[in-house]
N, C-alpha and C. Protein backbone atom coordinates (compact mmCIF):
# COMPACT_ATOMS: atom_id res chain seq x y z
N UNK A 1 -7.59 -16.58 25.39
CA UNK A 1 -8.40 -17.63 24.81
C UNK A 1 -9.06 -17.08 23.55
N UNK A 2 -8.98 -17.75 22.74
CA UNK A 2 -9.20 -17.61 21.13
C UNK A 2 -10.47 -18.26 20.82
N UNK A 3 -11.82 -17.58 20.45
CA UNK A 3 -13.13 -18.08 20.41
C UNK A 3 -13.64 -17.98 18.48
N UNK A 4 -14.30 -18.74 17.82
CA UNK A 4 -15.45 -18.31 17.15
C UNK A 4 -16.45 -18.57 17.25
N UNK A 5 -17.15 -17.95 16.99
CA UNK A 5 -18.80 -17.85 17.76
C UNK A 5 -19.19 -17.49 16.47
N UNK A 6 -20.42 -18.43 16.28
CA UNK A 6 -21.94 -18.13 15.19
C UNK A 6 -22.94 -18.34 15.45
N UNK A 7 -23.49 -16.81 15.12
CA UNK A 7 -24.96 -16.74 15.38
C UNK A 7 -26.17 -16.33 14.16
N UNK A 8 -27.06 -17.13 14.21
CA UNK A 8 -27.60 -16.68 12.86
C UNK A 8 -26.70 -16.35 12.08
N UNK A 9 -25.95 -17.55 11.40
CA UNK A 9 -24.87 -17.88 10.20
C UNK A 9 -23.91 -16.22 10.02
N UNK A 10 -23.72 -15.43 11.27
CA UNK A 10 -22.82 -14.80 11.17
C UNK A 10 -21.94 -15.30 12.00
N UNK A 11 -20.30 -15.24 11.68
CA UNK A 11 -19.27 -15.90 12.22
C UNK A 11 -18.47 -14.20 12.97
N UNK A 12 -17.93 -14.87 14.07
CA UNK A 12 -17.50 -13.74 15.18
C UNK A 12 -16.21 -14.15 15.58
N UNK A 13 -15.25 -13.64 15.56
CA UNK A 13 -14.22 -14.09 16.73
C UNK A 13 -13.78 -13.57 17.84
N UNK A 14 -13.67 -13.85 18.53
CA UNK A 14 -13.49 -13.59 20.01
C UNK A 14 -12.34 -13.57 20.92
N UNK A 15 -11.39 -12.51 21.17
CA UNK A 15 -10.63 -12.93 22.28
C UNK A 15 -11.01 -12.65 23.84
N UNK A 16 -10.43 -13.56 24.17
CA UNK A 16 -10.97 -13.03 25.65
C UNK A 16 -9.61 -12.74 26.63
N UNK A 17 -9.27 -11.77 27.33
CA UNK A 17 -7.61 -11.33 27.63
C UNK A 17 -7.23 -11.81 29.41
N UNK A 18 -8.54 -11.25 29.32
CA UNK A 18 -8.19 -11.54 31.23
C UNK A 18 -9.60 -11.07 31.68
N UNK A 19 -9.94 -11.92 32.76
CA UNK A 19 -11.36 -11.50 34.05
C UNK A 19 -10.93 -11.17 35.24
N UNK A 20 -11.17 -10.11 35.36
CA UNK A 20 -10.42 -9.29 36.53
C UNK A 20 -12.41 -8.85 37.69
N UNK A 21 -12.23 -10.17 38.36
CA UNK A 21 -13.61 -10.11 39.05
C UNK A 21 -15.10 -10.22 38.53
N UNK A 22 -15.70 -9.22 38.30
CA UNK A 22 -16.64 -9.21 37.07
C UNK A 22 -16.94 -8.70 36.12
N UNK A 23 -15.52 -8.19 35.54
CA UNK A 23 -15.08 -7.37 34.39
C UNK A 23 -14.54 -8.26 33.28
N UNK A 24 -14.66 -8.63 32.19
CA UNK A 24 -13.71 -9.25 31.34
C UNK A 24 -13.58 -8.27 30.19
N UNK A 25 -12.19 -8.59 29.69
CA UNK A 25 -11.58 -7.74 28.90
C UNK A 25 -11.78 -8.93 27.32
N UNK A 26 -12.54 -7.96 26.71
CA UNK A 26 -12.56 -8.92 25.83
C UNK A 26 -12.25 -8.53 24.31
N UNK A 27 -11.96 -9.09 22.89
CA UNK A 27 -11.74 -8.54 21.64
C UNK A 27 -12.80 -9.25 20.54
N UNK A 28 -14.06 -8.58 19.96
CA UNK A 28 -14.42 -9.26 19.35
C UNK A 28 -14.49 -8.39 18.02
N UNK A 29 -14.05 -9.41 16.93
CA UNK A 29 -13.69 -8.89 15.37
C UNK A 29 -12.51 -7.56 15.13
N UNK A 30 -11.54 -7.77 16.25
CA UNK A 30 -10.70 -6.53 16.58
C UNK A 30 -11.75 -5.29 17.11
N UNK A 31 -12.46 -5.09 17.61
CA UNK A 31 -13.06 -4.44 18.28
C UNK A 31 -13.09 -4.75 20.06
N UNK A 32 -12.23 -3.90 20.86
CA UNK A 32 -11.69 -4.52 22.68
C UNK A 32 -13.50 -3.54 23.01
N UNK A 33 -13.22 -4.37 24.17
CA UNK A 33 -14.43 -4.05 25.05
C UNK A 33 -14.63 -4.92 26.47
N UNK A 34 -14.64 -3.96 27.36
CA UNK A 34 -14.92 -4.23 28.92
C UNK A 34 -16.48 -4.94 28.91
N UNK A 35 -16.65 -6.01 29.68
CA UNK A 35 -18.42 -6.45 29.74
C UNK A 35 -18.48 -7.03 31.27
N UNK A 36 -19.13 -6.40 31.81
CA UNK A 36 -19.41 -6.98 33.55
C UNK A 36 -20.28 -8.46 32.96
N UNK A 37 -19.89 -9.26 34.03
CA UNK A 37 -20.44 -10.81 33.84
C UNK A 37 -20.94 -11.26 35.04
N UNK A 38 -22.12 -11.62 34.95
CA UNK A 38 -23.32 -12.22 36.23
C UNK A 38 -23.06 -13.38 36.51
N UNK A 39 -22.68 -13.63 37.99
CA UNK A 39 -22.57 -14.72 38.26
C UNK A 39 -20.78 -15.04 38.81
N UNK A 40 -20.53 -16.48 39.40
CA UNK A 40 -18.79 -16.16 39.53
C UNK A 40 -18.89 -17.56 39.10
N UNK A 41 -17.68 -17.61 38.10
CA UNK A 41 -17.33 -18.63 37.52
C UNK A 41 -16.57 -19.83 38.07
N UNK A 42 -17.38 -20.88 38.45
CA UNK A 42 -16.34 -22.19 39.06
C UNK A 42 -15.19 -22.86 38.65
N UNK A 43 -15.33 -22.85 37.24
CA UNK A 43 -14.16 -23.48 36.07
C UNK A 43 -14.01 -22.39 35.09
N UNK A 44 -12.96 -21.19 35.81
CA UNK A 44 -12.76 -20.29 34.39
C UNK A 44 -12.60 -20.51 33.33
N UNK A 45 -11.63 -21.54 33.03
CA UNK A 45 -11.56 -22.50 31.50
C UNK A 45 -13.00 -23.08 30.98
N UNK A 46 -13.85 -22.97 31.42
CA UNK A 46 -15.31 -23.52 31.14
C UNK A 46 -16.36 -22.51 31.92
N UNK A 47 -16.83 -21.80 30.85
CA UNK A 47 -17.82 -20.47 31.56
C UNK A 47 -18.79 -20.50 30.09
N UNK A 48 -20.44 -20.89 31.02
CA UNK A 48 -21.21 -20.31 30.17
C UNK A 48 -21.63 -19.06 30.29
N UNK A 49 -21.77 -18.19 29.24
CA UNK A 49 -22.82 -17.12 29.11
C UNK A 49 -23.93 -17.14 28.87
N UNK A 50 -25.12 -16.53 29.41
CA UNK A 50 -26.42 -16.42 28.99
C UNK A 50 -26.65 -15.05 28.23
N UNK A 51 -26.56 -15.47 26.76
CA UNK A 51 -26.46 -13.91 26.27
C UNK A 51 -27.67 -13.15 26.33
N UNK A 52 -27.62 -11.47 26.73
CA UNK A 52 -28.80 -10.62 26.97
C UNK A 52 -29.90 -10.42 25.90
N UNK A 53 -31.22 -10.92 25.81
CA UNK A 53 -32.11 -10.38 25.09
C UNK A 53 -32.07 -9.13 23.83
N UNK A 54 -31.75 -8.25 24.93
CA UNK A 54 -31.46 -7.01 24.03
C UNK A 54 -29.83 -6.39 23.47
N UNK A 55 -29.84 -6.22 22.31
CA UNK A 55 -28.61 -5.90 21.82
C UNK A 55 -28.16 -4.35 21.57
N UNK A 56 -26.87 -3.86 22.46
CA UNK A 56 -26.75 -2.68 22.66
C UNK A 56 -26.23 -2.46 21.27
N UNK A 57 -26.11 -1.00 21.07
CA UNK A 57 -25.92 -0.44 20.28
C UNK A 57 -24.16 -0.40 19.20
N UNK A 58 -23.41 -0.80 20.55
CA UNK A 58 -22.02 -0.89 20.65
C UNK A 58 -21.78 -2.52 20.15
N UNK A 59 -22.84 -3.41 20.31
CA UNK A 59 -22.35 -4.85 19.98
C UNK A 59 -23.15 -4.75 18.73
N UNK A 60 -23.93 -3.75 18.29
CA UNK A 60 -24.96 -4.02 17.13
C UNK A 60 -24.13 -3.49 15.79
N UNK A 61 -22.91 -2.66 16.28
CA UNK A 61 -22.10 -1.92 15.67
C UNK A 61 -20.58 -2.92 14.95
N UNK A 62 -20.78 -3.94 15.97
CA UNK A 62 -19.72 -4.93 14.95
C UNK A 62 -20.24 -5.67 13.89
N UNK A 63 -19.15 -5.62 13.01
CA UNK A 63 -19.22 -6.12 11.60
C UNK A 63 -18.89 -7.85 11.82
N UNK A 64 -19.74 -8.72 11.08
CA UNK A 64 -19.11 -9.64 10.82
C UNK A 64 -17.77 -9.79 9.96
N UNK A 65 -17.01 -10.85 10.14
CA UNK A 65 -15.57 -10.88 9.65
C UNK A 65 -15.82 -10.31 7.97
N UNK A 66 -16.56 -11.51 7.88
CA UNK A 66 -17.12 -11.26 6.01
C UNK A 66 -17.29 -9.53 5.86
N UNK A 67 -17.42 -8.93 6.52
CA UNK A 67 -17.79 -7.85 6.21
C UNK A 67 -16.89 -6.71 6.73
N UNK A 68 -15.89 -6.95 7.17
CA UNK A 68 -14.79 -6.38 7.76
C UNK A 68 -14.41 -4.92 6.73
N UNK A 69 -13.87 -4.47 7.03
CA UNK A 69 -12.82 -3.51 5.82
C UNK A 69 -11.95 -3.87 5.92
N UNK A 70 -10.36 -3.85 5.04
CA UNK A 70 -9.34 -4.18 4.90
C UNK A 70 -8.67 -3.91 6.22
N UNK A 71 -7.37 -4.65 6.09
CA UNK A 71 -6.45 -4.53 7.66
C UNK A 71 -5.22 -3.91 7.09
N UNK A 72 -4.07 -2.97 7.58
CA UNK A 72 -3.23 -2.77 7.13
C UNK A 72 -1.96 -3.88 8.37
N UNK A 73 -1.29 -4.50 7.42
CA UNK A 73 -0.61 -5.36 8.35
C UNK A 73 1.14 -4.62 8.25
N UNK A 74 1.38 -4.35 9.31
CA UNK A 74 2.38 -3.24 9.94
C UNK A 74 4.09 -3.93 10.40
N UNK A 75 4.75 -3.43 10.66
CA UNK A 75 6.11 -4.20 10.54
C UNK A 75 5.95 -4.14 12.17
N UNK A 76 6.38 -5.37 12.83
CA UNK A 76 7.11 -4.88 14.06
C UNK A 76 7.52 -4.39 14.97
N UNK A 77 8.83 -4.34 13.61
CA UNK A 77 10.01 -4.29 14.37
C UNK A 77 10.75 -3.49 13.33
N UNK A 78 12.00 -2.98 13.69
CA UNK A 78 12.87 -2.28 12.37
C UNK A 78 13.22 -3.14 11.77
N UNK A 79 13.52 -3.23 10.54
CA UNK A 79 14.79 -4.14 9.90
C UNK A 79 14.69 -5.08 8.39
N UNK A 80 14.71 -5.77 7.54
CA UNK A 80 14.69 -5.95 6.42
C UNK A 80 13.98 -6.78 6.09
N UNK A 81 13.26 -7.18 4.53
CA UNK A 81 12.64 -8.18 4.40
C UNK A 81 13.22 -9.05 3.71
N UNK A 82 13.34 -10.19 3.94
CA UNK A 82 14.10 -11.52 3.30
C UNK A 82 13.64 -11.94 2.86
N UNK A 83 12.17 -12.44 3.10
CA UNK A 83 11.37 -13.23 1.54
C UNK A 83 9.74 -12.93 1.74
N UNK A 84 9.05 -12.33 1.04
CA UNK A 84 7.72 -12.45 0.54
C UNK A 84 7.40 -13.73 0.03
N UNK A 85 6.52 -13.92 1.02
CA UNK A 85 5.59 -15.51 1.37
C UNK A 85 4.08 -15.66 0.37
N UNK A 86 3.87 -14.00 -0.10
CA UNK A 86 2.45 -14.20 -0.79
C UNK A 86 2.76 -13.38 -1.81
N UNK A 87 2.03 -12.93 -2.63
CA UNK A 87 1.62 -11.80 -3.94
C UNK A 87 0.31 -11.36 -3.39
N UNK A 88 0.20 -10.33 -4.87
CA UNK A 88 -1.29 -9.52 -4.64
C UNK A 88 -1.89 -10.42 -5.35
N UNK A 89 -3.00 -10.82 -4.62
CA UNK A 89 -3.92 -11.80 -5.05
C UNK A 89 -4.11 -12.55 -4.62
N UNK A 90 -3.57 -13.02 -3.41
CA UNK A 90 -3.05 -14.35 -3.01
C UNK A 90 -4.56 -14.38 -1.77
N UNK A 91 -5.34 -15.23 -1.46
CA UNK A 91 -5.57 -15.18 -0.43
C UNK A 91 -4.86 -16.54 0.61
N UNK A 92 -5.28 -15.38 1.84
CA UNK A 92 -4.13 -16.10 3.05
C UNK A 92 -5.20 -16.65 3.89
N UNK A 93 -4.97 -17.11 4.91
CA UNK A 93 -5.71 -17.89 6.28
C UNK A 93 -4.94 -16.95 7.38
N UNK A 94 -5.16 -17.34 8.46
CA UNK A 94 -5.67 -16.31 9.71
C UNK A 94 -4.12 -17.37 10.09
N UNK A 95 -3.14 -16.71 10.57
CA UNK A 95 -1.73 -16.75 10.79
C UNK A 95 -0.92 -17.91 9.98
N UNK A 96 -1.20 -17.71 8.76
CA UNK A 96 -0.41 -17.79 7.90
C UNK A 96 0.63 -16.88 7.56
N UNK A 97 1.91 -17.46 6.78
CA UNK A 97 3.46 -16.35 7.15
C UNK A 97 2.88 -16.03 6.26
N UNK A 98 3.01 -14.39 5.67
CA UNK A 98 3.18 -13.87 5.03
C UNK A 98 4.52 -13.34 4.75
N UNK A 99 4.88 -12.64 5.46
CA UNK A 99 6.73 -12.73 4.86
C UNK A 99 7.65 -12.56 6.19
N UNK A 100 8.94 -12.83 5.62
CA UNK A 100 9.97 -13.04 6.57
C UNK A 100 10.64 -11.40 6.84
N UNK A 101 11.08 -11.19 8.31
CA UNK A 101 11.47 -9.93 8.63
C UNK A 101 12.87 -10.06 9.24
N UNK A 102 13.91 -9.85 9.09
CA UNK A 102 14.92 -10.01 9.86
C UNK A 102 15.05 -8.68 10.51
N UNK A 103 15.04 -8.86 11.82
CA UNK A 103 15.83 -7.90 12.86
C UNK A 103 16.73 -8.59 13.71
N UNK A 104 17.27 -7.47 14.02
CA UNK A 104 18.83 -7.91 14.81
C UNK A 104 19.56 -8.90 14.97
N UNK A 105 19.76 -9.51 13.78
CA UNK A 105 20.13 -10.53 13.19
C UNK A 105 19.58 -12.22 13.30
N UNK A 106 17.77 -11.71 13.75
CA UNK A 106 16.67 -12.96 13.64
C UNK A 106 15.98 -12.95 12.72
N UNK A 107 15.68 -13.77 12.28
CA UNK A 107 14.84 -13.77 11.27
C UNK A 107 13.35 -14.08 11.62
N UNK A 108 12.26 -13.51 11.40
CA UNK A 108 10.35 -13.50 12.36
C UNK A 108 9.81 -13.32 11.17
N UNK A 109 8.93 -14.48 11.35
CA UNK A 109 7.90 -14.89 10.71
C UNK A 109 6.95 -13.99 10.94
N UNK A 110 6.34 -13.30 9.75
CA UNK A 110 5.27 -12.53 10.10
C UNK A 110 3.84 -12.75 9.44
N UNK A 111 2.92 -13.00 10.77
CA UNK A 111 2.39 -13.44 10.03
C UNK A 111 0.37 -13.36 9.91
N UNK A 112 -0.35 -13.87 9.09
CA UNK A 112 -1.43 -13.00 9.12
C UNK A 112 -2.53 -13.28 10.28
N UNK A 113 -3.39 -11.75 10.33
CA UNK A 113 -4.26 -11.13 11.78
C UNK A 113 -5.54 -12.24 11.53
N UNK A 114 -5.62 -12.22 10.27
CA UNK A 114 -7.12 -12.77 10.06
C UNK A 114 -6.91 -12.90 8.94
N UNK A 115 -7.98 -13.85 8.25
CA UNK A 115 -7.85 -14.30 6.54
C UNK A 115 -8.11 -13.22 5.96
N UNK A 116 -8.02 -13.31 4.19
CA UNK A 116 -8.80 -12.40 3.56
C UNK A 116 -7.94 -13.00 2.40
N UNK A 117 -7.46 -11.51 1.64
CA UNK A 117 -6.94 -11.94 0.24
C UNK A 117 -5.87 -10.72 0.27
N UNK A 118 -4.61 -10.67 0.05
CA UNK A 118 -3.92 -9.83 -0.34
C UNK A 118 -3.86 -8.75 -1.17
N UNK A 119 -4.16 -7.38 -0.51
CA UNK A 119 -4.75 -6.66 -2.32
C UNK A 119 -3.52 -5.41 -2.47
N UNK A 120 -2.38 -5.18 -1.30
CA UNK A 120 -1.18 -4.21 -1.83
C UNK A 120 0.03 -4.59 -1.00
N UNK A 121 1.30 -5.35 -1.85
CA UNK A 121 2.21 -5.22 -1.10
C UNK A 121 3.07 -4.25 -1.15
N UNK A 122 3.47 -3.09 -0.25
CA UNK A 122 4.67 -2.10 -0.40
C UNK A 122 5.63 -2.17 -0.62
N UNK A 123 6.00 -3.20 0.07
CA UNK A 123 7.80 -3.33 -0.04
C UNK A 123 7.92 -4.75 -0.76
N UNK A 124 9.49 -4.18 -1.09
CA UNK A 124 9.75 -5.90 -1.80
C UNK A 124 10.88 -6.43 -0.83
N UNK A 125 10.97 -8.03 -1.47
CA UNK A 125 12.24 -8.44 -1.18
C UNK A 125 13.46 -7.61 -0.98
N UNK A 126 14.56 -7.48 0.37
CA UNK A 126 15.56 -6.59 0.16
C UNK A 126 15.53 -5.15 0.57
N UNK A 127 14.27 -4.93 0.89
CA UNK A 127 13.72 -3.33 1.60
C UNK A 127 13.81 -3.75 2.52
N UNK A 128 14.22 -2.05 3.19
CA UNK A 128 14.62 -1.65 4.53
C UNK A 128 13.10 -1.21 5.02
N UNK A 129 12.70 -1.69 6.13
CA UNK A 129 11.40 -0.50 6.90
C UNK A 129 11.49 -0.95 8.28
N UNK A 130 10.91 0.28 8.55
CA UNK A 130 11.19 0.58 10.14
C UNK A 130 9.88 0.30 10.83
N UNK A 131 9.71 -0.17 12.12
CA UNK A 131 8.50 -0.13 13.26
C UNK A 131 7.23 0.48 12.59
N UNK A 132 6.14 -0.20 12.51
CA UNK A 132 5.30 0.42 12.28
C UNK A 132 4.63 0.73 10.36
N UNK A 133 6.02 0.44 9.88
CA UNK A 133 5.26 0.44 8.33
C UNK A 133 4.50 -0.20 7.76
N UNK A 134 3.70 -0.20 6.96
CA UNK A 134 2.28 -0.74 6.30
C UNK A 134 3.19 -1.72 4.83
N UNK A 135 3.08 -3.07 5.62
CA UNK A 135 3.53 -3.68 4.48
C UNK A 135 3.02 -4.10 3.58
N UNK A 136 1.99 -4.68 3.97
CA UNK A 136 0.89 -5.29 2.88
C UNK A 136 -0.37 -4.72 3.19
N UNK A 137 -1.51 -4.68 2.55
CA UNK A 137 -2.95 -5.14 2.70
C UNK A 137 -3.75 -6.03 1.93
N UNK A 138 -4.31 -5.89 3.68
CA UNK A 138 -5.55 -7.47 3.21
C UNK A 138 -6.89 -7.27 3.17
N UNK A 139 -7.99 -8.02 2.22
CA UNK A 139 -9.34 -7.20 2.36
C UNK A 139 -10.00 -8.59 2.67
């Protein structure tokens, strides 16, 4: 489940992965974190929180999005690029394609983690890269 949350005009996003009793596994601003939760939930699809007074040190430590540092957005999978969807400069929205990847003879949309603006693409049209390479960045 895919959340944004604002508090005092800072914007947060939130995944939440799985509640395993009174543990939830949760992702907020790409930052994962375990949080025990009071109480047992009647409608898991519908759960309020009463958030704690005091703010630990570890939640005081996330950045709002606005304030993020750049993301390096990474290949995959092995295999070639068929078309660049943006330039440097371009800003994108939060899974928007950025470019096309063909492996093993599919072609995957790849596409962006979170908004920002495009500030280095590596490869071009027609390059080969393998698992794991840094194709673009976004700030």
């Amino acid at each position: 489940m895919h959340y944004k949350i604002k508090t005092k005009g800072v914007e947060y996003k939130v995944q939440i992965h799985k509640v395993e009793g009174n543990i939830a596994h949760l992702t907020v601003n790409d930052v994962d974190f375990e949080v025990e939760v009071e109480g047992v939930a009647v409608n898991p699809t519908r759960m309020t929180i009463e958030p704690d007074k005091k703010v630990s040190e570890e939640t005081a430590a996330i950045k709002p999005l606005s304030q993020q540092p750049s993301y390096e957005l990474k290949s995959p999978l092995p295999g070639a690029i068929v078309d660049l969807c943006v330039k440097e400069g371009d800003t994108v929205a939060e899974g928007q394609v950025l470019f096309v990847l063909e492996a093993m003879k599919m072609e995957n949309n790849i596409q962006a983690e979170r908004a920002g603006v495009v500030e280095k693409i590596f490869y071009a049209k027609g390059d080969t890269v393998m698992e794991g390479d840094v194709i673009l960045l976004i700030i």
